[in-house]
C-alpha atoms as a PDB file:
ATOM      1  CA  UNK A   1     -97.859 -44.766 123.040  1.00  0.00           C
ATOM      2  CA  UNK A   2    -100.222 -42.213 123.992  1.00  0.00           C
ATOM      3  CA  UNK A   3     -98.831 -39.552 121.408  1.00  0.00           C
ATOM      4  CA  UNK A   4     -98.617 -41.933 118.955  1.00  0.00           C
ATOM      5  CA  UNK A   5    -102.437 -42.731 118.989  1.00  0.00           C
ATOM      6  CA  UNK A   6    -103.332 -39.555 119.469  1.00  0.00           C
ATOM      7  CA  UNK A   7    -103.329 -38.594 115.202  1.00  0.00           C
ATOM      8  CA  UNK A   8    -104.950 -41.810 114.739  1.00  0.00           C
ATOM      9  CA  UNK A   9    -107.996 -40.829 116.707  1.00  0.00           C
ATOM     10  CA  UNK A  10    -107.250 -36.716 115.162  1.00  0.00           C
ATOM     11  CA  UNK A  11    -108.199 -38.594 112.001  1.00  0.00           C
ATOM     12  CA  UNK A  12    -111.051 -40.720 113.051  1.00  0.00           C
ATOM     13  CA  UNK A  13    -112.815 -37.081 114.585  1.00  0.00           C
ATOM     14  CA  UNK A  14    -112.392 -35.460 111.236  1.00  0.00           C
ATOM     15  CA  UNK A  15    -114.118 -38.308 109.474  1.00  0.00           C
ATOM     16  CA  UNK A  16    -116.888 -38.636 111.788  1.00  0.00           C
ATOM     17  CA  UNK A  17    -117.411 -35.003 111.573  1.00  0.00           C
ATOM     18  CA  UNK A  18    -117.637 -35.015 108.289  1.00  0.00           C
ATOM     19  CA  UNK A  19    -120.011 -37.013 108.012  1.00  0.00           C
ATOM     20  CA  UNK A  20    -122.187 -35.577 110.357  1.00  0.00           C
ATOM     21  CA  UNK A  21    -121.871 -32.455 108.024  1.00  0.00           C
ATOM     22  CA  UNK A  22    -123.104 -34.305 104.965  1.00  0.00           C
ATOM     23  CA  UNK A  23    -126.134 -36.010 106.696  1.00  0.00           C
ATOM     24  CA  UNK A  24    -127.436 -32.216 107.957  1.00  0.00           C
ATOM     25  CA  UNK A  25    -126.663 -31.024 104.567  1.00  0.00           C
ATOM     26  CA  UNK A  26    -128.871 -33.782 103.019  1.00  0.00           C
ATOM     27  CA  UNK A  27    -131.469 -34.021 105.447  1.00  0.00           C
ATOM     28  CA  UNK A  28    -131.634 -29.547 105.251  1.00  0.00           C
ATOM     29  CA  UNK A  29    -131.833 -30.173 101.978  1.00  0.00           C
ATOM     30  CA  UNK A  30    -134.993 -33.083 102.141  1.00  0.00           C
ATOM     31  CA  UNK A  31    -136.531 -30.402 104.488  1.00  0.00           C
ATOM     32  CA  UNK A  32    -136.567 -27.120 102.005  1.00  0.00           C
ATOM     33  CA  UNK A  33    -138.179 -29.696  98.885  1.00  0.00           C
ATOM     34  CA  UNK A  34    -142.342 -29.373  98.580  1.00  0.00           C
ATOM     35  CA  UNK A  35    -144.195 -31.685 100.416  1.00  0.00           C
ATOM     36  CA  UNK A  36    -145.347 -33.292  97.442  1.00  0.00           C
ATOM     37  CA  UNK A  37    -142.310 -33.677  95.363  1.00  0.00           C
ATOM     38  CA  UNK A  38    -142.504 -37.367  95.578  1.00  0.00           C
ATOM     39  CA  UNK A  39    -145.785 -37.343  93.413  1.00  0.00           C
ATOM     40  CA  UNK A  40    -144.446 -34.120  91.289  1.00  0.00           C
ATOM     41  CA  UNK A  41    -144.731 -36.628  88.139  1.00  0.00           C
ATOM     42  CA  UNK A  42    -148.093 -37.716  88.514  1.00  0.00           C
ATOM     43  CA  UNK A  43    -149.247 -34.163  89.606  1.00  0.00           C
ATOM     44  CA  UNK A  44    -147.848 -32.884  86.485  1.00  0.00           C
ATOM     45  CA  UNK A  45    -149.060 -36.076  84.351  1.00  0.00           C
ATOM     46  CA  UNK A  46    -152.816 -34.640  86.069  1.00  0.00           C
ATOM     47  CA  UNK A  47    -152.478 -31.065  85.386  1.00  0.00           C
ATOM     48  CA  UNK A  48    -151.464 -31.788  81.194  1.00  0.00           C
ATOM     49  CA  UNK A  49    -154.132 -33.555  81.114  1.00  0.00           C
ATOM     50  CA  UNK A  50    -156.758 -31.394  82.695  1.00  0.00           C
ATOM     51  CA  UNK A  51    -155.046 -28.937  80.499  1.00  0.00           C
ATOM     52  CA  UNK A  52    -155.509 -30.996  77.101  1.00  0.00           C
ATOM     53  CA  UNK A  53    -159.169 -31.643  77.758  1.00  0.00           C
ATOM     54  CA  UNK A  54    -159.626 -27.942  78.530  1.00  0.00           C
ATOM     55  CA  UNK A  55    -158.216 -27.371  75.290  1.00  0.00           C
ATOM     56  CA  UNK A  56    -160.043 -29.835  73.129  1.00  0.00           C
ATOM     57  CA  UNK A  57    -162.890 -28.324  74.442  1.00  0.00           C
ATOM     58  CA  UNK A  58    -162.206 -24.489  73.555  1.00  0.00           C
ATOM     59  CA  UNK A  59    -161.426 -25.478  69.784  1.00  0.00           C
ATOM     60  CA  UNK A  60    -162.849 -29.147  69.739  1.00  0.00           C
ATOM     61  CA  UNK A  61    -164.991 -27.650  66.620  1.00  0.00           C
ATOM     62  CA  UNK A  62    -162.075 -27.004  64.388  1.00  0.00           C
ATOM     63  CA  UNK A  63    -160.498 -30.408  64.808  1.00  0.00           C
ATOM     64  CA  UNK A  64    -163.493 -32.802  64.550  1.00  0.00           C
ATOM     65  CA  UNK A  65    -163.554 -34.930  61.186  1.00  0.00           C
ATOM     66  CA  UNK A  66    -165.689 -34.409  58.239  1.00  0.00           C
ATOM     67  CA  UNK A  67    -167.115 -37.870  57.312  1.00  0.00           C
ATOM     68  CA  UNK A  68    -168.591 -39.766  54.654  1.00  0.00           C
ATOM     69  CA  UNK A  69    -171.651 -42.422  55.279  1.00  0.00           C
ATOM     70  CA  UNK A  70    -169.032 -45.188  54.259  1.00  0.00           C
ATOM     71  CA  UNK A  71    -166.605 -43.544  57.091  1.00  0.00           C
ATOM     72  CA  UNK A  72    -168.841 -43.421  59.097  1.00  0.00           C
ATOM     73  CA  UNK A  73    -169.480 -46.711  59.411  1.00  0.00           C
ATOM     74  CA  UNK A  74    -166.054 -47.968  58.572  1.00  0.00           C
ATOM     75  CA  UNK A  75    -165.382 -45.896  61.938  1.00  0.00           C
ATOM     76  CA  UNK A  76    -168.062 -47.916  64.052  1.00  0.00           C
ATOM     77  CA  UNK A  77    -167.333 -51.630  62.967  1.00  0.00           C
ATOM     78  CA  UNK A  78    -163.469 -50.673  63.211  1.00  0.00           C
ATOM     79  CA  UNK A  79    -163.474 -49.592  67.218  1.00  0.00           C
ATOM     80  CA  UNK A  80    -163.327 -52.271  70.022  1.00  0.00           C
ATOM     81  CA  UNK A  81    -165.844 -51.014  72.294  1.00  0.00           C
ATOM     82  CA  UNK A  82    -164.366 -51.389  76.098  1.00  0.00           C
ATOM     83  CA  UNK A  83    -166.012 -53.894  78.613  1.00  0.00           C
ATOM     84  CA  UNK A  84    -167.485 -56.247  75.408  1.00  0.00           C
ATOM     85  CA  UNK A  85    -166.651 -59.274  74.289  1.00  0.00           C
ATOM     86  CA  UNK A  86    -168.368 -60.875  70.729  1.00  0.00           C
ATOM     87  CA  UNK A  87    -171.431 -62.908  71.272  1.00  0.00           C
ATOM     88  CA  UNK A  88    -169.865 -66.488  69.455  1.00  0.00           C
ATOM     89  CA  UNK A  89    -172.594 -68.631  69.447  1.00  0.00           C
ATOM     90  CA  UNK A  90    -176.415 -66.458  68.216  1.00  0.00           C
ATOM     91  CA  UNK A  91    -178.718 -66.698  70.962  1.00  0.00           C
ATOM     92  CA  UNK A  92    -182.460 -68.592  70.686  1.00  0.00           C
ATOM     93  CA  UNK A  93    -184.694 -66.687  68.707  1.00  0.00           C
ATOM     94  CA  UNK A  94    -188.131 -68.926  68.436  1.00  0.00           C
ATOM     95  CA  UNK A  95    -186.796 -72.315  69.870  1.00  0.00           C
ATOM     96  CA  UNK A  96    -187.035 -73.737  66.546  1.00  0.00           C
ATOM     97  CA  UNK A  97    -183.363 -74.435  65.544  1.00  0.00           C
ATOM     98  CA  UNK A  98    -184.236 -74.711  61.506  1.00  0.00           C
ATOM     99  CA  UNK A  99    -186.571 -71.548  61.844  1.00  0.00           C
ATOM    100  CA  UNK A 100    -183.759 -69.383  63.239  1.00  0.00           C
ATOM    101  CA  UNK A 101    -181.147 -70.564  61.087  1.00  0.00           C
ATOM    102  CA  UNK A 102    -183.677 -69.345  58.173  1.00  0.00           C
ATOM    103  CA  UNK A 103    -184.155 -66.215  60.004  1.00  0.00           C
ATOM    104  CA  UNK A 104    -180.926 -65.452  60.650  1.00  0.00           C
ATOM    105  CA  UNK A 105    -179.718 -66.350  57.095  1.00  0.00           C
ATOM    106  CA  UNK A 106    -182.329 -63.481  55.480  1.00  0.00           C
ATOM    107  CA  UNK A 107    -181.640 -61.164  58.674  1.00  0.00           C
ATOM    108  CA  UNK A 108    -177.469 -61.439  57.742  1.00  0.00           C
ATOM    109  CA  UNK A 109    -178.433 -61.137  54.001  1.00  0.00           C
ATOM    110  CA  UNK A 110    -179.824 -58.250  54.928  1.00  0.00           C
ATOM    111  CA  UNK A 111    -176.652 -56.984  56.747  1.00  0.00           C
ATOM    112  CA  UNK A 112    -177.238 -57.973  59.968  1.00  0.00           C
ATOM    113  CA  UNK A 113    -174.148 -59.249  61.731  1.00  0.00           C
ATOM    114  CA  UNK A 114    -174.004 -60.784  65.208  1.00  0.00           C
ATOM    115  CA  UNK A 115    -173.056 -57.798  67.853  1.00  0.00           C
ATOM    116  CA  UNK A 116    -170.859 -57.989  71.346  1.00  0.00           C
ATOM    117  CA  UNK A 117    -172.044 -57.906  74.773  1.00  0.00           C
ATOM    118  CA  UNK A 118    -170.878 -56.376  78.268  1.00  0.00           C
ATOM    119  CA  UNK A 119    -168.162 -58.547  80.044  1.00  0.00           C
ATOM    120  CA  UNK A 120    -168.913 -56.438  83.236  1.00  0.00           C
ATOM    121  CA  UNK A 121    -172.316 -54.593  84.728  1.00  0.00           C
ATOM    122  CA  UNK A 122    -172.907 -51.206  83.225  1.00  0.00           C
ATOM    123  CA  UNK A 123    -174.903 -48.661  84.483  1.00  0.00           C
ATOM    124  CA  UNK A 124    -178.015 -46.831  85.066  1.00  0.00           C
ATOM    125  CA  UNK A 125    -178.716 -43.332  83.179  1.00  0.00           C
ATOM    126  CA  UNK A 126    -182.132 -42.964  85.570  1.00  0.00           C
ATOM    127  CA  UNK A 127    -183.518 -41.360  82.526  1.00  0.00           C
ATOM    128  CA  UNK A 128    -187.621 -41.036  82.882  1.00  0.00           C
ATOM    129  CA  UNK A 129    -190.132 -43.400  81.474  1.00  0.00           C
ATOM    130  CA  UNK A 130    -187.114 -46.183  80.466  1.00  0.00           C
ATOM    131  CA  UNK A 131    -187.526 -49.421  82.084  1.00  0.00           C
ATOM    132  CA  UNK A 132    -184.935 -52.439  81.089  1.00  0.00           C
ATOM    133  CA  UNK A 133    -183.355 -49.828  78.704  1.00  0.00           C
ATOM    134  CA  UNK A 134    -182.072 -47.257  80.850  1.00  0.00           C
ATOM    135  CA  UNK A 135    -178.561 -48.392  81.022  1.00  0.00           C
ATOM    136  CA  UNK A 136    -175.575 -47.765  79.447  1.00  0.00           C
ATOM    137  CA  UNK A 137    -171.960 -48.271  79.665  1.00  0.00           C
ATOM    138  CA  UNK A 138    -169.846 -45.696  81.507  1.00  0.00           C
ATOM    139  CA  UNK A 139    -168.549 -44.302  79.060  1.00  0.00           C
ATOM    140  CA  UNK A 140    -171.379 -43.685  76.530  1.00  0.00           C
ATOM    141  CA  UNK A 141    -173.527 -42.531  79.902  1.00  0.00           C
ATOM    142  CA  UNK A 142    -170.891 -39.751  80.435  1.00  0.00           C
ATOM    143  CA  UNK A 143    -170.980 -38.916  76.364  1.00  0.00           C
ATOM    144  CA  UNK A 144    -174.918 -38.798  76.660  1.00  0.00           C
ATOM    145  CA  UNK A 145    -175.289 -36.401  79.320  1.00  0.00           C
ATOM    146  CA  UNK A 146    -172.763 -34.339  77.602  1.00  0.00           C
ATOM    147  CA  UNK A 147    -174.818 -34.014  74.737  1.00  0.00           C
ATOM    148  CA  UNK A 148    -177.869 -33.731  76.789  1.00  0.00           C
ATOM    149  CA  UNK A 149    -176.371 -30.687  78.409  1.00  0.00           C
ATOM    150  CA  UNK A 150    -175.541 -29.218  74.482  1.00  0.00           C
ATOM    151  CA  UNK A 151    -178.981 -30.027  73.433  1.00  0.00           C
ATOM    152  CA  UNK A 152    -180.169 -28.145  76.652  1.00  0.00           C
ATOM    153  CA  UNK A 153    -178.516 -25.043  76.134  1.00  0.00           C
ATOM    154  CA  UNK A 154    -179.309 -24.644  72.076  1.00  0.00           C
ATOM    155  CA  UNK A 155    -182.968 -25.380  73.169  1.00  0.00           C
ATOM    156  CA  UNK A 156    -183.219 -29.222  71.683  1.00  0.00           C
ATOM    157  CA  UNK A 157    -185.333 -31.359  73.813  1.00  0.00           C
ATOM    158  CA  UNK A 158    -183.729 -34.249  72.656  1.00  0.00           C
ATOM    159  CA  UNK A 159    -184.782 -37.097  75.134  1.00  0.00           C
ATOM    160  CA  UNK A 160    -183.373 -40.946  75.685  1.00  0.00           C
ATOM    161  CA  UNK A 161    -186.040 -43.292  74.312  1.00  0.00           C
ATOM    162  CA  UNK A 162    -183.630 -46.611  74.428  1.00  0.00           C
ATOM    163  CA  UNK A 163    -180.158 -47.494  75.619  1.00  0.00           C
ATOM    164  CA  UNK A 164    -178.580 -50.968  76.415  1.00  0.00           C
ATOM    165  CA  UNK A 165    -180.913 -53.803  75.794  1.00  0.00           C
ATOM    166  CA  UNK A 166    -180.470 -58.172  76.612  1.00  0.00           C
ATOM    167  CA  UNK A 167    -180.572 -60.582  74.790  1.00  0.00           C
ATOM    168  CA  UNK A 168    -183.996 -61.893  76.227  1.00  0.00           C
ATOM    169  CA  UNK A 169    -185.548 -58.156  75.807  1.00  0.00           C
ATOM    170  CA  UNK A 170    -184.215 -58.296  72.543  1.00  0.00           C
ATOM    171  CA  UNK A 171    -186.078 -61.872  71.516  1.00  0.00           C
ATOM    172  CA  UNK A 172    -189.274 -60.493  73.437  1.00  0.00           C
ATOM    173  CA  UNK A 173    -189.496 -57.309  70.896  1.00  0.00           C
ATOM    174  CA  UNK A 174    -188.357 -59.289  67.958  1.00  0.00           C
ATOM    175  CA  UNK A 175    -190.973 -62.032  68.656  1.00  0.00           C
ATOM    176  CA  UNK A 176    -193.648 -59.657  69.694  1.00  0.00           C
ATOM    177  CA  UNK A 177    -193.862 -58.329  65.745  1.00  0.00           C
ATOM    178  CA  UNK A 178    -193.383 -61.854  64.350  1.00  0.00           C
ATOM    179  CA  UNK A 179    -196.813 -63.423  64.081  1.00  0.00           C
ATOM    180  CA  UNK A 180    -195.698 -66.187  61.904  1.00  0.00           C
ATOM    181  CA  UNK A 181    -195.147 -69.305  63.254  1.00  0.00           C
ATOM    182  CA  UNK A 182    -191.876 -71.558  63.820  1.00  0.00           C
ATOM    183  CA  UNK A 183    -193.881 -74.348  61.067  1.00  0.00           C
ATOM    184  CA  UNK A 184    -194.103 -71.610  58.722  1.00  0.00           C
ATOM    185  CA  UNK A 185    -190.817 -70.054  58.587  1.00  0.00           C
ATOM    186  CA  UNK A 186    -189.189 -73.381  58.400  1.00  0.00           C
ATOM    187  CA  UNK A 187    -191.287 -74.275  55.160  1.00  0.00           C
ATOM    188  CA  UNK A 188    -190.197 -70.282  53.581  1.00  0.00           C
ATOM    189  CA  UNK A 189    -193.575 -68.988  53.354  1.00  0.00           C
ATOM    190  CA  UNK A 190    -193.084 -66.469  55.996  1.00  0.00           C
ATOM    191  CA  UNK A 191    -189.720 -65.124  54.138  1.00  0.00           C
ATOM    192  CA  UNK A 192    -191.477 -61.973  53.563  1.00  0.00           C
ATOM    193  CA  UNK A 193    -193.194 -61.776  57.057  1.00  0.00           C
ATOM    194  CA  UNK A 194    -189.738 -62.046  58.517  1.00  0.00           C
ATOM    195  CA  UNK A 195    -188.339 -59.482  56.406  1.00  0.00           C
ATOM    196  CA  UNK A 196    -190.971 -56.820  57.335  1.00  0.00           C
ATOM    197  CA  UNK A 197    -189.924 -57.741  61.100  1.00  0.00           C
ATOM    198  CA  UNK A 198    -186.462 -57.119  60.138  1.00  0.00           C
ATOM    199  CA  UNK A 199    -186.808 -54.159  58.650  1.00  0.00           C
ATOM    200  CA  UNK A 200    -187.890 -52.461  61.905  1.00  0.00           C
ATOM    201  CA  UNK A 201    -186.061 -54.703  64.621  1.00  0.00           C
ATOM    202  CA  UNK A 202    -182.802 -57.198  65.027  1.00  0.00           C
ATOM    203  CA  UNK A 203    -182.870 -60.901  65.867  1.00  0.00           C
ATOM    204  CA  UNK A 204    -181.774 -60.922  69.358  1.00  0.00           C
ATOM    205  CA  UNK A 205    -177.869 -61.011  69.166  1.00  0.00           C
ATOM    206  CA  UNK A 206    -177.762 -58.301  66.124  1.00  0.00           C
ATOM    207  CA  UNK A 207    -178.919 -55.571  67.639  1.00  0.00           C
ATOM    208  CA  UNK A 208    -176.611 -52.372  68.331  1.00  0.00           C
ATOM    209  CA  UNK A 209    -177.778 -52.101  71.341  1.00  0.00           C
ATOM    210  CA  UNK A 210    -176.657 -55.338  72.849  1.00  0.00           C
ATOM    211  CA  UNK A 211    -173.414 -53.416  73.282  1.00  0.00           C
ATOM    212  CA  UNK A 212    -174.425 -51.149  75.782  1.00  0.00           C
ATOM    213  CA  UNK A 213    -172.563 -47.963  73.382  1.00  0.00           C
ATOM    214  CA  UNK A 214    -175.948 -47.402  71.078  1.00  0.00           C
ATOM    215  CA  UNK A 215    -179.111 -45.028  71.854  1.00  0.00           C
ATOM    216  CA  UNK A 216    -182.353 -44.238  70.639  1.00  0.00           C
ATOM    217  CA  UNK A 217    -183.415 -40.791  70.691  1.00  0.00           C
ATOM    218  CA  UNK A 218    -186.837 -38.993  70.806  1.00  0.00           C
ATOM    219  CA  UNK A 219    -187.353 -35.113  70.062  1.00  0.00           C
ATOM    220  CA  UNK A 220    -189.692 -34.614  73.052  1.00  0.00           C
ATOM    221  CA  UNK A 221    -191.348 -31.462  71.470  1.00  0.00           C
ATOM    222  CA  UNK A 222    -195.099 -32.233  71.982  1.00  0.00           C
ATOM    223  CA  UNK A 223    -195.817 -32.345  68.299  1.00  0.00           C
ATOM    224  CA  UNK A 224    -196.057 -36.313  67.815  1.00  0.00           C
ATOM    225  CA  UNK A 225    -193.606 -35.713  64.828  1.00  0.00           C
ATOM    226  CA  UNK A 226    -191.182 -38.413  63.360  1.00  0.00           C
ATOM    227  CA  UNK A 227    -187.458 -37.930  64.572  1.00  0.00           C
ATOM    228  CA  UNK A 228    -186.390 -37.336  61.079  1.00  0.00           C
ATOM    229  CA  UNK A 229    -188.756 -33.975  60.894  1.00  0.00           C
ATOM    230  CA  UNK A 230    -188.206 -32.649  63.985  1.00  0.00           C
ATOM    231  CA  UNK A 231    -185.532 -29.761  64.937  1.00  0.00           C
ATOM    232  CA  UNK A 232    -184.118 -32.334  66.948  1.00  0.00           C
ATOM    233  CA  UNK A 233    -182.499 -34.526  64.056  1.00  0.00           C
ATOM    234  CA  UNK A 234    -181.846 -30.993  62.255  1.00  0.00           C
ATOM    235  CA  UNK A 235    -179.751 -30.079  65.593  1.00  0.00           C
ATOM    236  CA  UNK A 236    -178.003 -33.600  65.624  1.00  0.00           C
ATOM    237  CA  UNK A 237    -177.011 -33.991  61.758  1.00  0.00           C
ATOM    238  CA  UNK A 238    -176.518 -30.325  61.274  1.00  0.00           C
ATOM    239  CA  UNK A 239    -172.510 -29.465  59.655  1.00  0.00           C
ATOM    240  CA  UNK A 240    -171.882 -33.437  58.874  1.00  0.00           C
ATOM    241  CA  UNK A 241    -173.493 -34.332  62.607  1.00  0.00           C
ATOM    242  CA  UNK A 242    -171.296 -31.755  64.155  1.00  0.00           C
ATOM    243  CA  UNK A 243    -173.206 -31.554  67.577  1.00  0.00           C
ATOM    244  CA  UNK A 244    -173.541 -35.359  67.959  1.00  0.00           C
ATOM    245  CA  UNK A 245    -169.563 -35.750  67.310  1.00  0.00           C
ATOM    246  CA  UNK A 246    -168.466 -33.407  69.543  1.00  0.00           C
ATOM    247  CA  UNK A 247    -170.038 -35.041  72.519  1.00  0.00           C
ATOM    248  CA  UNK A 248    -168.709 -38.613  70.751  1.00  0.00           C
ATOM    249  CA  UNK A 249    -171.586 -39.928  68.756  1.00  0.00           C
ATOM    250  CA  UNK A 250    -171.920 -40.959  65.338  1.00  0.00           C
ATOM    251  CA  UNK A 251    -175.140 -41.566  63.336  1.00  0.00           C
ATOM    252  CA  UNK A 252    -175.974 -45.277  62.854  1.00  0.00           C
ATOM    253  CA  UNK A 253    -177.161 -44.867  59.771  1.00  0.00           C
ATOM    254  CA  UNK A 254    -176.722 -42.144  57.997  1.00  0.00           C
ATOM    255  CA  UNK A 255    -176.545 -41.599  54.328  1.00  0.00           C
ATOM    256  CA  UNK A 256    -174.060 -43.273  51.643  1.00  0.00           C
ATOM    257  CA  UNK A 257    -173.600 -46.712  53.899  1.00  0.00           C
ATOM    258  CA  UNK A 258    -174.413 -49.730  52.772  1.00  0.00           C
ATOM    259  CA  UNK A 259    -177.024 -52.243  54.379  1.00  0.00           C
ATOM    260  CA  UNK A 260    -176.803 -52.802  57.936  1.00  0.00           C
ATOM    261  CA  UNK A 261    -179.615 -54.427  58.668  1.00  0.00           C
ATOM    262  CA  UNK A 262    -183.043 -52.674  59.345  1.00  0.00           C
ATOM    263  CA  UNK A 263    -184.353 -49.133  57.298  1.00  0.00           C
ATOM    264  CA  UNK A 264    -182.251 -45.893  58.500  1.00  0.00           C
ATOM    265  CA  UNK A 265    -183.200 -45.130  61.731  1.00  0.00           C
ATOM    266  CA  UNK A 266    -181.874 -41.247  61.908  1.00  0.00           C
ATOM    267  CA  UNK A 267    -182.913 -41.953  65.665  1.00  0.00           C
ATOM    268  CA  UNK A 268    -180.598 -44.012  66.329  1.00  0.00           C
ATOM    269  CA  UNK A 269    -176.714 -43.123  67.347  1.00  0.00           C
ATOM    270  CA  UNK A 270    -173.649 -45.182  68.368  1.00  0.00           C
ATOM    271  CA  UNK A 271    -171.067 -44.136  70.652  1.00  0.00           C
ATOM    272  CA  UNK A 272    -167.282 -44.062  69.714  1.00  0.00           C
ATOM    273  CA  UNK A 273    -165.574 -41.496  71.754  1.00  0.00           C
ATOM    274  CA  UNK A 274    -164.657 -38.331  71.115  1.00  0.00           C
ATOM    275  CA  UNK A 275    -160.611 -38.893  70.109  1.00  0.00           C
ATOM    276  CA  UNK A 276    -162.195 -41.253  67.273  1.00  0.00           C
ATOM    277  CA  UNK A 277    -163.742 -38.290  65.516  1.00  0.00           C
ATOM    278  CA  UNK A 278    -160.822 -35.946  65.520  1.00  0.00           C
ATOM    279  CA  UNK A 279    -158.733 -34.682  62.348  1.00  0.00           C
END
């Protein structure tokens, strides 16, 4: 009996020693791979990226997008700004309902349209001498201090005047140049009292800068000038706005587009990203 069972168990050794064999093979094997080879993909996925910003910064200038006035502005109502949702119902503008439907009719005949809001809080850009309007959504802050820092180093003292602003601030700065009263625009002979307002501020809910993505800038340069004459706005539209694209902006008014609303302000700039402007 005992020689008999004696191959049988022969057999059974064999097997369990090979398998003992395979385990140190895999587990040597487990030991000699990188410690990180679990996250190899998203190490990788990190380094091409680093690597593709890198490069669209070294020869950003020779893939950014010439642009017409039209394109320009085609390119701004196209985008879906992140963290905004469309204001659906216009805000309160004197308390009179028949008085802001007036004004809203002439302000949307003018091309005013009703803009979007943030959906979440957005954040401070701590810039000097801004109160309400010092905020901005992430990704327009990061853009601005970009171009800050491009401004810096060409000599530019470009300087934030106005960034996100509510509704209510909105109504307040609309209101505060509107001396006719509710009575008066109802009866339409304040039409062209309303006009002049709107041809220097939005209704509240049509302003650009409801969004949170639009900013105002100032050429702090001690001489009192206009934006428009200043080496600022020379800086910022120079080779079809070349400096303001390359940090993501685009001019909100800028020549060739059709009515938007209030006179050009070459001030004022909208963000859309920097892909967005790329050939």
């Amino acid at each position: 009996m005992l020689q008999k069972q004696k191959p049988k168990n022969h057999r059974r050794n064999l097997a369990l020693l090979g398998v003992s064999v395979g385990l140190a093979i895999i587990v040597f094997v487990f030991l000699k791979l990188p410690k990180n080879s679990q996250n190899s993909q998203v190490v990788i996925d990190d380094k091409a990226a680093t690597s593709s910003s890198v490069a669209g910064a070294t020869d950003e200038s020779d893939k950014i997008a010439f642009f017409t006035g039209e394109q320009f502005q085609n390119l701004y109502d196209s985008l879906a700004m992140p963290n905004t949702e469309m204001l659906e119902i216009p805000p309160v503008i004197t308390g009179n309902a028949v008085a802001d439907a007036r004004i809203r009719d002439i302000a949307e005949r003018r091309g005013y349209s009703l803009r979007s809001v943030p959906v979440f809080p957005i954040q401070k850009s701590n810039e000097p001498g801004l109160d309400e309007d010092d905020l901005l959504q992430p990704n327009a802050l990061i853009s601005w201090k970009d171009l800050l820092q491009k401004a810096k180093k060409s000599g530019v003292p470009i300087k934030l005047n106005s960034g996100y602003r509510s509704i209510e601030m909105q109504r307040k700065l609309f209101l505060g140049r509107l001396s006719a009263s509710p009575a008066t625009i109802v009866s339409g002979h304040a039409d062209a009292a309303v006009l002049k307002v709107l041809s220097q501020a939005a209704p509240p809910g049509y302003s650009r800068h409801h969004t949170g993505y639009t900013i105002d800038l100032i050429c702090n340069d001690g001489t009192g000038r206009q934006f428009k004459q200043t080496n600022c706005f020379t800086w910022m539209k120079s080779d079809n706005y070349k400096n303001a694209k390359q940090s993501g902006w685009v001019p909100s008014y800028p020549e060739g587009a059709s009515k938007q609303g209030p006179e050009p302000e070459p001030w004022e700039y909208v963000w859309v990203g920097q892909d967005a402007v790329r050939e």
